[in-house]
Protein backbone atom coordinates (compact mmCIF):
# COMPACT_ATOMS: atom_id res chain seq x y z
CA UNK A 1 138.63 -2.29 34.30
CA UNK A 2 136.50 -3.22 37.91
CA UNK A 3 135.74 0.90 37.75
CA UNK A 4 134.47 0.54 34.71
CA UNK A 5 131.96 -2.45 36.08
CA UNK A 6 131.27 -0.84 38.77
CA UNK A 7 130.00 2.02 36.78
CA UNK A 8 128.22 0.13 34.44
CA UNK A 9 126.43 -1.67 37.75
CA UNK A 10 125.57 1.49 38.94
CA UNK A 11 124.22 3.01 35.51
CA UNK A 12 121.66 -0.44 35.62
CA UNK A 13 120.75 0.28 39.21
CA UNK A 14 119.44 3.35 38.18
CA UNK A 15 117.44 2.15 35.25
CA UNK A 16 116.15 -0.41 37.92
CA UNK A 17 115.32 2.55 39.87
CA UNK A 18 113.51 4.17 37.56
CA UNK A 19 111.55 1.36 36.46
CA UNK A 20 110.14 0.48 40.07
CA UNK A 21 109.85 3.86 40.43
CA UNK A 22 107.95 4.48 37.23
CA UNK A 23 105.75 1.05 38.02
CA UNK A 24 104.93 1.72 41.31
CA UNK A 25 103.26 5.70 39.73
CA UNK A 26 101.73 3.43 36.90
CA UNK A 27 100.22 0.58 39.14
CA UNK A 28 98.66 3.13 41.57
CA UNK A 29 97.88 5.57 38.90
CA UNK A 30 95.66 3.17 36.35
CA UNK A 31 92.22 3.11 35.62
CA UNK A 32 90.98 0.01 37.36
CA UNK A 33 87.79 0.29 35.71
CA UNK A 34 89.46 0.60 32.18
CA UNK A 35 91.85 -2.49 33.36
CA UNK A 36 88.95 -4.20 34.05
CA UNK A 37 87.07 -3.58 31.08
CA UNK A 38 90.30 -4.57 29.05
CA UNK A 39 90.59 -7.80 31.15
CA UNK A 40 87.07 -8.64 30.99
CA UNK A 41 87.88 -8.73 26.84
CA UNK A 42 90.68 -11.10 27.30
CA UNK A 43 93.39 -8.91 27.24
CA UNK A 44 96.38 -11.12 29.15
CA UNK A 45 98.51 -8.03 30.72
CA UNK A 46 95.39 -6.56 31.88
CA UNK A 47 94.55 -9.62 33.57
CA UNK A 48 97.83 -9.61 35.48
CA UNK A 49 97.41 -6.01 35.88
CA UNK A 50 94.06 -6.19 37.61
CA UNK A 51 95.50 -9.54 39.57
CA UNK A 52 98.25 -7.17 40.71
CA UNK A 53 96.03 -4.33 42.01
CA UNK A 54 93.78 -7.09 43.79
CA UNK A 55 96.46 -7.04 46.26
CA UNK A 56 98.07 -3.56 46.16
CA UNK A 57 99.46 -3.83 49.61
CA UNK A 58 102.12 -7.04 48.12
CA UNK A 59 102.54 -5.15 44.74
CA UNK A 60 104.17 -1.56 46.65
CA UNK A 61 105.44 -3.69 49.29
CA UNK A 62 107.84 -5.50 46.69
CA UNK A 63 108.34 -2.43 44.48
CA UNK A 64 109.56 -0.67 47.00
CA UNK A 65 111.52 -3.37 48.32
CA UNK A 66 113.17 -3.50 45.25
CA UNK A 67 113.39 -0.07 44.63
CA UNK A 68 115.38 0.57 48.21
CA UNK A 69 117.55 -2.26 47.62
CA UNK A 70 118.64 -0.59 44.06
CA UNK A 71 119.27 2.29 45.13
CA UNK A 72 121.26 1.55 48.50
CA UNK A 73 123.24 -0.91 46.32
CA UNK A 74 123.74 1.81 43.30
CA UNK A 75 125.15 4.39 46.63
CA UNK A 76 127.33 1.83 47.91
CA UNK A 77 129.26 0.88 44.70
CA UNK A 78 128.94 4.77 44.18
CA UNK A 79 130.87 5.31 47.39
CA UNK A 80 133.18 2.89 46.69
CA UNK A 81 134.13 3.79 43.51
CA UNK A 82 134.89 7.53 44.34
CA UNK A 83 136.72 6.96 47.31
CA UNK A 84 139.37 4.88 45.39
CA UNK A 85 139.36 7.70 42.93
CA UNK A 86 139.38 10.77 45.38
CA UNK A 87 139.97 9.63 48.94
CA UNK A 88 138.10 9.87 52.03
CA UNK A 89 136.26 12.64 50.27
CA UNK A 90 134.71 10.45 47.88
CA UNK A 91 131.73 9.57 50.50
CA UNK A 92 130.55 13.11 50.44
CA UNK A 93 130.62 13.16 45.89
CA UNK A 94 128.98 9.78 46.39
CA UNK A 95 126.44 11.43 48.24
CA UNK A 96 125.76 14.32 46.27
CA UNK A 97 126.20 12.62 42.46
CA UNK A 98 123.92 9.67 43.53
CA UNK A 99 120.91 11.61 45.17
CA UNK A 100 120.96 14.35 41.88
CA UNK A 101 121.17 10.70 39.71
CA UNK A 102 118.90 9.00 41.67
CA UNK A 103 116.15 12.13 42.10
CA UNK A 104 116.47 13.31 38.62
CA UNK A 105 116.80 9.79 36.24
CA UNK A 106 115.76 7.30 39.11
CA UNK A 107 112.53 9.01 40.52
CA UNK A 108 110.98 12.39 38.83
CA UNK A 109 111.68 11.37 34.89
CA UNK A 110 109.85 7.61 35.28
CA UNK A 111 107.56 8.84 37.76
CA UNK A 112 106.47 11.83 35.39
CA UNK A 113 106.00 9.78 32.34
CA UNK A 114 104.14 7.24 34.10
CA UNK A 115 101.44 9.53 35.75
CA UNK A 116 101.15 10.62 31.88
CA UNK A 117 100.58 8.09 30.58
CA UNK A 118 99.81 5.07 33.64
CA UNK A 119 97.50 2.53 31.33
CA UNK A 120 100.31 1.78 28.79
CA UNK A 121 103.26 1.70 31.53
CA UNK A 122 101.22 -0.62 33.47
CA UNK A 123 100.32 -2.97 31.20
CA UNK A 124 103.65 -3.11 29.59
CA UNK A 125 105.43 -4.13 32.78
CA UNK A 126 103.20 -5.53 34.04
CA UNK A 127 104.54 -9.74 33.09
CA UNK A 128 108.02 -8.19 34.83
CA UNK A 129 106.38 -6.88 37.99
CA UNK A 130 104.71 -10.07 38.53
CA UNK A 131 108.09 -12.04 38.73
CA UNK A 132 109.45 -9.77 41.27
CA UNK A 133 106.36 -9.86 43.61
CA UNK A 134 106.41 -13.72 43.28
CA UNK A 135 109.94 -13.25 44.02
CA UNK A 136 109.82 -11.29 46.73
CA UNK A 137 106.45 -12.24 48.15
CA UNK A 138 107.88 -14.35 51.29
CA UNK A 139 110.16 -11.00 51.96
CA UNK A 140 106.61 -8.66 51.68
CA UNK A 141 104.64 -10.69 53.87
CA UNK A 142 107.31 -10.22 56.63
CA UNK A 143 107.46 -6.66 56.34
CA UNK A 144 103.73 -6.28 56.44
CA UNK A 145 103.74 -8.36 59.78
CA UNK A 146 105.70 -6.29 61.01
CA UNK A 147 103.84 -2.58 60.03
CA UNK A 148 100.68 -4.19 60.64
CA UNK A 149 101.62 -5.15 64.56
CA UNK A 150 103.32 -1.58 64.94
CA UNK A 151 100.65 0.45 63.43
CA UNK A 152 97.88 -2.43 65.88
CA UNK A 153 99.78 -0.57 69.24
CA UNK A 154 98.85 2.68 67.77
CA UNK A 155 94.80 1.23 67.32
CA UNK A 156 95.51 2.01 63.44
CA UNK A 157 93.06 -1.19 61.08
CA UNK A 158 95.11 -3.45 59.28
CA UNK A 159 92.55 -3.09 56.44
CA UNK A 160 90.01 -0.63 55.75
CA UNK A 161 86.28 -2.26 54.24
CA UNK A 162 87.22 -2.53 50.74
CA UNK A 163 83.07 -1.63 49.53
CA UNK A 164 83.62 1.50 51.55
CA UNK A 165 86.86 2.61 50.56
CA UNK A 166 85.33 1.96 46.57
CA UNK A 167 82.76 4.26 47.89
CA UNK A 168 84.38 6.86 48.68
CA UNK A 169 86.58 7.38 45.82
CA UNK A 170 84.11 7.09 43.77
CA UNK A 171 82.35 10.14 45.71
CA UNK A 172 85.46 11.92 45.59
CA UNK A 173 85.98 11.30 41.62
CA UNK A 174 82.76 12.74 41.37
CA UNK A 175 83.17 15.88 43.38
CA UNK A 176 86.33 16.42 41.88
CA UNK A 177 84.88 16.36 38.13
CA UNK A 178 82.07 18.45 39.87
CA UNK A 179 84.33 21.14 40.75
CA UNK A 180 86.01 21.45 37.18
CA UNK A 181 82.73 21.59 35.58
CA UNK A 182 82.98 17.99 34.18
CA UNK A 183 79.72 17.02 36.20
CA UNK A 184 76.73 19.43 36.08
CA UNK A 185 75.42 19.48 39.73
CA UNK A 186 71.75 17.64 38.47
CA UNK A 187 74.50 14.73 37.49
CA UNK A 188 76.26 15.16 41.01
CA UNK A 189 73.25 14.80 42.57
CA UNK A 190 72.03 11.57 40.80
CA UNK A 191 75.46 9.77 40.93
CA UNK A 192 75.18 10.76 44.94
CA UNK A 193 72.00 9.16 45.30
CA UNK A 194 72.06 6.26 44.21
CA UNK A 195 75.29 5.88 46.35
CA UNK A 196 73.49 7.35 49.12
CA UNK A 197 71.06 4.72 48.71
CA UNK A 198 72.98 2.28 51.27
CA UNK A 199 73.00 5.18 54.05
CA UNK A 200 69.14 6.12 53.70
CA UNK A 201 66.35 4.43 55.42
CA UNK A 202 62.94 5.11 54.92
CA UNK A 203 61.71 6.74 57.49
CA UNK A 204 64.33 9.54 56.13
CA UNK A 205 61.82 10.28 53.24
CA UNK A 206 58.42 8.36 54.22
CA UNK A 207 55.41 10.67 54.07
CA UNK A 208 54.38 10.63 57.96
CA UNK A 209 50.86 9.32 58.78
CA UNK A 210 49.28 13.32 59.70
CA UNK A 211 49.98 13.95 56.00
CA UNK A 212 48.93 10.36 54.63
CA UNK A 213 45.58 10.63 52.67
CA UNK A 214 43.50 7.57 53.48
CA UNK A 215 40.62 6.01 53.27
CA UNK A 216 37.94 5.13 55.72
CA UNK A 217 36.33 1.71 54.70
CA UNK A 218 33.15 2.69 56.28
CA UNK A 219 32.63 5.90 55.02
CA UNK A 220 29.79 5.95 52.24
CA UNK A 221 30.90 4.59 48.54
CA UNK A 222 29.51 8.25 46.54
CA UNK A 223 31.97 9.59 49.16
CA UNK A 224 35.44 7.07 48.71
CA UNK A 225 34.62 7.76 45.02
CA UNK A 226 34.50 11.71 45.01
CA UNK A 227 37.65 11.45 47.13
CA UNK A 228 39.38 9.18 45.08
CA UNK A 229 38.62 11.36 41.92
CA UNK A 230 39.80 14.47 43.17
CA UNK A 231 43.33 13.22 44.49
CA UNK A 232 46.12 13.30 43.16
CA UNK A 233 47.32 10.14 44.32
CA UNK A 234 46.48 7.01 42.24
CA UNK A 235 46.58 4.52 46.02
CA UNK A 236 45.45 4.78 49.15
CA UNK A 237 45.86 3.08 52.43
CA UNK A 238 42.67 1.96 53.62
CA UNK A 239 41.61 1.45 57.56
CA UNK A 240 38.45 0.39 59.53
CA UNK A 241 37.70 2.02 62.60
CA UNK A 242 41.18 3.45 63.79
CA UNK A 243 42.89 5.73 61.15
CA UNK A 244 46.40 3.76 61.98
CA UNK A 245 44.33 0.60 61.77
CA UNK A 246 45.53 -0.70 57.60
CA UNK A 247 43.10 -3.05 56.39
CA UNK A 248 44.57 -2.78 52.72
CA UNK A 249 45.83 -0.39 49.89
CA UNK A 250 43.17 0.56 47.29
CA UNK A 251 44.46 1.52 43.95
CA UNK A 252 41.72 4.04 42.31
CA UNK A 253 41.87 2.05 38.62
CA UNK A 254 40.75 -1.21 40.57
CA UNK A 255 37.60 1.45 42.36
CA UNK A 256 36.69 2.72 38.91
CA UNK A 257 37.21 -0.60 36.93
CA UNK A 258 34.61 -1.86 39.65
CA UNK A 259 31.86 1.15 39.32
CA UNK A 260 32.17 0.41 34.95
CA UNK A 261 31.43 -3.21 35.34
CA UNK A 262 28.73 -2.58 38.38
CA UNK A 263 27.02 -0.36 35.81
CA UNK A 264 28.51 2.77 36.91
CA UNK A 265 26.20 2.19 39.96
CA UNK A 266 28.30 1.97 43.67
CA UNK A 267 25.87 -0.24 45.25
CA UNK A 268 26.99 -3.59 46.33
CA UNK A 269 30.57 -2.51 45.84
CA UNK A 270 32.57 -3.36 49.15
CA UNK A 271 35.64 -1.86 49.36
CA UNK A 272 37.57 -3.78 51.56
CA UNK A 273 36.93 -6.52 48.59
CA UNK A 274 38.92 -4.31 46.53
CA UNK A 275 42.19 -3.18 48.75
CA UNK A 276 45.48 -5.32 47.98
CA UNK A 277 47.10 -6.80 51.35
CA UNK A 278 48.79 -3.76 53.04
CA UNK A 279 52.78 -4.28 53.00
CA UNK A 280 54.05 -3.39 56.56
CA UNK A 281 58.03 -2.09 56.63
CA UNK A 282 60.39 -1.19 59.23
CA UNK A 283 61.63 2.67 59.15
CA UNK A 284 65.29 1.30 59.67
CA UNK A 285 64.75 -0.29 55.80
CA UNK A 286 68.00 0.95 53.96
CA UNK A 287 66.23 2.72 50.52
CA UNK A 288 68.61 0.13 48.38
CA UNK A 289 67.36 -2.82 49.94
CA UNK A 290 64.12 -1.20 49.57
CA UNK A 291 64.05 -0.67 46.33
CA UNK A 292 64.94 -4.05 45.58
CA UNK A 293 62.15 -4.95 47.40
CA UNK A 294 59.68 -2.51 45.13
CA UNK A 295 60.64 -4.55 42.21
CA UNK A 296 60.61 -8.14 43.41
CA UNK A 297 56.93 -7.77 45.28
CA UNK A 298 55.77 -5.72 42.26
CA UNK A 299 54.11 -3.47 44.58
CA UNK A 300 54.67 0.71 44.66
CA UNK A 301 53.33 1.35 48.40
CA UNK A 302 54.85 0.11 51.61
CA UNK A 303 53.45 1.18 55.27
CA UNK A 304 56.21 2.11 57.48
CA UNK A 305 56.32 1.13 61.14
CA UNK A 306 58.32 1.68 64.44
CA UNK A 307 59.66 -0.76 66.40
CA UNK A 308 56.91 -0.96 67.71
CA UNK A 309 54.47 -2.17 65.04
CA UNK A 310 52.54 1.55 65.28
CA UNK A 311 52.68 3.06 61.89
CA UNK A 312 54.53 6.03 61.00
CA UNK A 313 54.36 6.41 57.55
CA UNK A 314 54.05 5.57 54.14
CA UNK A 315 56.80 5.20 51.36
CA UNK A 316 56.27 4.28 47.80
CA UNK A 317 58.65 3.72 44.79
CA UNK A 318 58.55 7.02 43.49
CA UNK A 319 60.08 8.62 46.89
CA UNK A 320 62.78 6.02 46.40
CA UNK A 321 63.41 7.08 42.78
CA UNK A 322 63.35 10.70 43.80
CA UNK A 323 66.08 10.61 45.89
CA UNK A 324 68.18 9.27 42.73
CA UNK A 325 67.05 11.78 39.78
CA UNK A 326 65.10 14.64 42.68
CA UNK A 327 61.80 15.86 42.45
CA UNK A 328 59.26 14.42 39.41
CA UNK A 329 56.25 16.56 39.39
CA UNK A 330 53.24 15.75 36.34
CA UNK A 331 50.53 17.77 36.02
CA UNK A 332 48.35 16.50 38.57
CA UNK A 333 50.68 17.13 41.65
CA UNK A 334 50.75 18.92 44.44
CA UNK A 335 53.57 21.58 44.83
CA UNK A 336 55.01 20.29 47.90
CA UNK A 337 58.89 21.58 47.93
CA UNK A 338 58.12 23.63 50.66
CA UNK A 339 61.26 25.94 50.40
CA UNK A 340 61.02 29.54 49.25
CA UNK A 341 64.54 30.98 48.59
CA UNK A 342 64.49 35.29 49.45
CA UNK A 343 66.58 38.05 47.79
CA UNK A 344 68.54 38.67 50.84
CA UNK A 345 69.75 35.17 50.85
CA UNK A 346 68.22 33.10 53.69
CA UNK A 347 65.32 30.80 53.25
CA UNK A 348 61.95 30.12 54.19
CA UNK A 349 61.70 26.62 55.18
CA UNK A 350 58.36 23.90 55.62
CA UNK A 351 59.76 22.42 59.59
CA UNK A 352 58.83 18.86 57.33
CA UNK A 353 61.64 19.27 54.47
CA UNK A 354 64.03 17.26 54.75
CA UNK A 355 67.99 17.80 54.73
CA UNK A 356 68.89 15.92 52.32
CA UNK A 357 66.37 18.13 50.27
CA UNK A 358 68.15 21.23 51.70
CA UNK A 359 71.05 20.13 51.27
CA UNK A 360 70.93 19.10 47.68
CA UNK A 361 68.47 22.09 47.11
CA UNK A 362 71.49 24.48 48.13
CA UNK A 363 74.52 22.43 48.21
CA UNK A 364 74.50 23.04 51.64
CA UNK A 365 76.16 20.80 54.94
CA UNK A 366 73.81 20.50 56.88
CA UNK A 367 74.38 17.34 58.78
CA UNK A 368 71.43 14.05 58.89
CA UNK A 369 72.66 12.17 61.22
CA UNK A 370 70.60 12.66 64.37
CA UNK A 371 67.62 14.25 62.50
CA UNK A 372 66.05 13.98 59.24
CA UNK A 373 64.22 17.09 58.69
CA UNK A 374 64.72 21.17 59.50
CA UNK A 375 62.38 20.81 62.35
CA UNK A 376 64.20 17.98 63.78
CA UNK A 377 67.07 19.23 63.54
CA UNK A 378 66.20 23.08 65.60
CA UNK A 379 64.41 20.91 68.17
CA UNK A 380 67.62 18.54 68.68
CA UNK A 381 70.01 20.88 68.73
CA UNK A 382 67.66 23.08 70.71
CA UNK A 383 66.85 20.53 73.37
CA UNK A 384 63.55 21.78 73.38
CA UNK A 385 60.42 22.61 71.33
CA UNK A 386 61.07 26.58 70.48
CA UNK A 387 58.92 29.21 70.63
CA UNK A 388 57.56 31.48 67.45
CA UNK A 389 60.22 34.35 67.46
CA UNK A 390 63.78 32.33 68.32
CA UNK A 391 66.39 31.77 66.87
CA UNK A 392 69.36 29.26 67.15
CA UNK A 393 73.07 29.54 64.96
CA UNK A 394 74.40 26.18 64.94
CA UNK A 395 76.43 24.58 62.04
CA UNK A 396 77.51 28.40 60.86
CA UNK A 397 73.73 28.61 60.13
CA UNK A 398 70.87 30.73 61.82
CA UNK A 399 67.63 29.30 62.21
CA UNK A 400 64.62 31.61 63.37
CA UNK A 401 61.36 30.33 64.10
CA UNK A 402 58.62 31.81 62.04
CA UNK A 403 55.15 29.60 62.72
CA UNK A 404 54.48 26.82 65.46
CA UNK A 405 50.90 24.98 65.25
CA UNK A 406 50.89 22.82 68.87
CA UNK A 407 54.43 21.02 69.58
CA UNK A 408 54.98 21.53 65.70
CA UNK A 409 57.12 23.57 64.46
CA UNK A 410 55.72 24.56 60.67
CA UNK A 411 57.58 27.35 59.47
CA UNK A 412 61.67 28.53 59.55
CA UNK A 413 63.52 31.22 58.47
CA UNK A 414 67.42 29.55 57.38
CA UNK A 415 70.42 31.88 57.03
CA UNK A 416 73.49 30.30 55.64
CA UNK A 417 77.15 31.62 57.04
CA UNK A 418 77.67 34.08 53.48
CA UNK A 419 74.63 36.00 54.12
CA UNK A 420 74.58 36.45 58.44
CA UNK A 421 75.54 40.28 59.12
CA UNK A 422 78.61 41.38 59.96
């Protein structure tokens, strides 16, 4: 009769095995954003779910707890339950029965269905699970201690950021749904953006100051107007005196509102009287924190400055938003893209595109980190302003130099890896 016990203990072992086996798939496998939205709707499992994933470290440190204790208990009674039926030889059937049991019904069955189906297993164990990690919680915390101080002589984090680590699987989710088609790249490229948005700063996609159009406040009123007319730009930093000297930002409705009610005459019209404060920025401004910043001053222009306080640039709402959904063009634009794909594969390049541009433009890899456009990047990498005629391969790419104007470099030939000769 005790064999019979014994076997019977060892037959719920192994369904004890299987279920922390089968939780611990589930639990790690869920949706948190579908547990969420179930919890947010006052569903009571998801709640415990999502309560349980708020501290996955505890939850896998009791489940598997648990699930070694099972199954070194189910091998032991194993053992001894074959070597009073067969000897001294009974260790080595223990061994071999147990680890075909214990693979077959205590690990790869629960663990399959649960990766099948990991929403429904999780929220139907999930009022069990929380007993044993209550249970077992003074037992987990030990443990941890201890991996935490082992893995600290190796320099290994006990935690890693939590906003980062959301991050990035949320950039890998996307790539991956990329990659089977799921996500069209356009998509890719939006959903990348706006996380991107945190990593940016502005002086990544200002328009520097030599391209800025702006306005001289002392230049004659027939001539502000014509200008103003004839761009494609609806504002306009204004200076006095010194070009990097902002006095304001004129918008062209508030120049042409002022000419209607002045009788379509210019005369007496001052312009300064018409600019809005300028808005002065620092070019380390993260785009997200930017952007915020568009909406609560209601403004769509910011001037970008150095450390300094000498301006660099200018930014405005719309470069912001183009970095989320790419280039919007209207009929009054200016074709600036400034790439030219050719038949044999490489690229001709404007030195002032950026690489994110590039890279989005060509889901290429080009790295950002030390420079943010194609010129800054040959000159860095270069350690020195090239001639018209070089070239450079760095990155698996080959960069040739194909028009210089001074210390500028205006114009590059780009050859990705797949189209360099043999």
């Amino acid at each position: 009769m005790t064999m019979w016990y014994s076997a019977l203990a060892i037959a719920l072992l192994l369904l004890a095995s299987a279920f922390c086996s089968g939780t611990e798939t589930a639990m790690t496998a869920a949706s948190r954003a579908r547990i969420h939205h179930l919890a947010a709707e006052g569903h009571r499992r998801a709640g415990v779910v999502r309560r349980l994933l708020e501290k996955k470290e505890n939850l896998i440190g009791s489940l598997l707890l648990s699930n070694n204790l099972v199954n070194v208990l189910a091998t032991a009674l194993a053992a001894d339950l074959l070597i009073r039926l067969a000897g001294d030889a009974g260790v080595a059937y223990a061994t071999i029965i147990m680890t075909a049991l214990v693979v077959v019904f205590g690990e790869v069955m629960p663990k399959t269905y649960a990766i099948r189906n990991p929403d429904r297993v999780a929220l139907l164990v999930a009022p069990v699970v929380n007993v044993i990690v209550l249970l077992l919680a003074p037992l987990t915390r030990l443990v941890e201690w201890l991996v935490n101080r082992f893995l600290g002589l190796f320099g290994v984090p006990a935690q890693q950021d939590p906003l980062s680590s959301a991050v990035e699987a949320l950039r890998g989710t996307i790539a991956l749904h990329a990659e089977e088609g799921a996500v069209e790249k356009q998509e890719r490229d939006m959903l990348g953006g706006i996380l991107d948005l945190a990593d940016v700063e502005v002086v990544e996609i200002m328009t520097h100051r030599k391209s800025m159009e702006t306005i001289d406040a002392g230049a004659p009123s027939e001539q502000i107007l014509e200008q103003v007319v004839a761009s494609p730009y609806s504002r306009f930093p204004v200076w006095r005196g010194d070009p990097d000297r902002i006095i304001g930002v004129l918008h062209g409705k508030d120049l042409l509102t002022a000419v209607h009610k002045h009788g379509r005459k210019l005369e007496g019209i001052d312009i300064a009287d018409l600019c809005s404060p300028p808005w002065f920025i620092p070019d380390t401004t993260p785009l997200r924190k930017q952007l915020v910043a568009f909406r609560q001053q209601r403004q769509h222009l910011a001037l970008v400055v150095d450390e300094y306080g000498d301006l660099e640039g200018l930014v405005t709402l719309e470069d912001v938003i183009e970095e989320i959904v790419g280039e919007i063009t209207d009929e009054k634009d200016i074709e600036t893209v400034g790439i030219e794909p050719q038949a044999d594969g490489s690229a001709l390049v404007n030195g002032w595109v950026t690489l994110r541009d590039l890279n989005r433009h060509f889901d290429w890899r080009l790295p950002d980190e030390e420079a943010a456009t194609v010129a800054g990047l040959v000159i860095h990498e270069a350690q020195r302003i090239p001639d018209v005629g070089q070239s450079f391969a760095f990155h698996g790419f080959r960069f040739e130099v194909l028009r210089r104007q001074r210390n500028q470099i205006v114009l590059l030939r780009v050859v990705p890896p797949a189209t360099e000769p043999a």
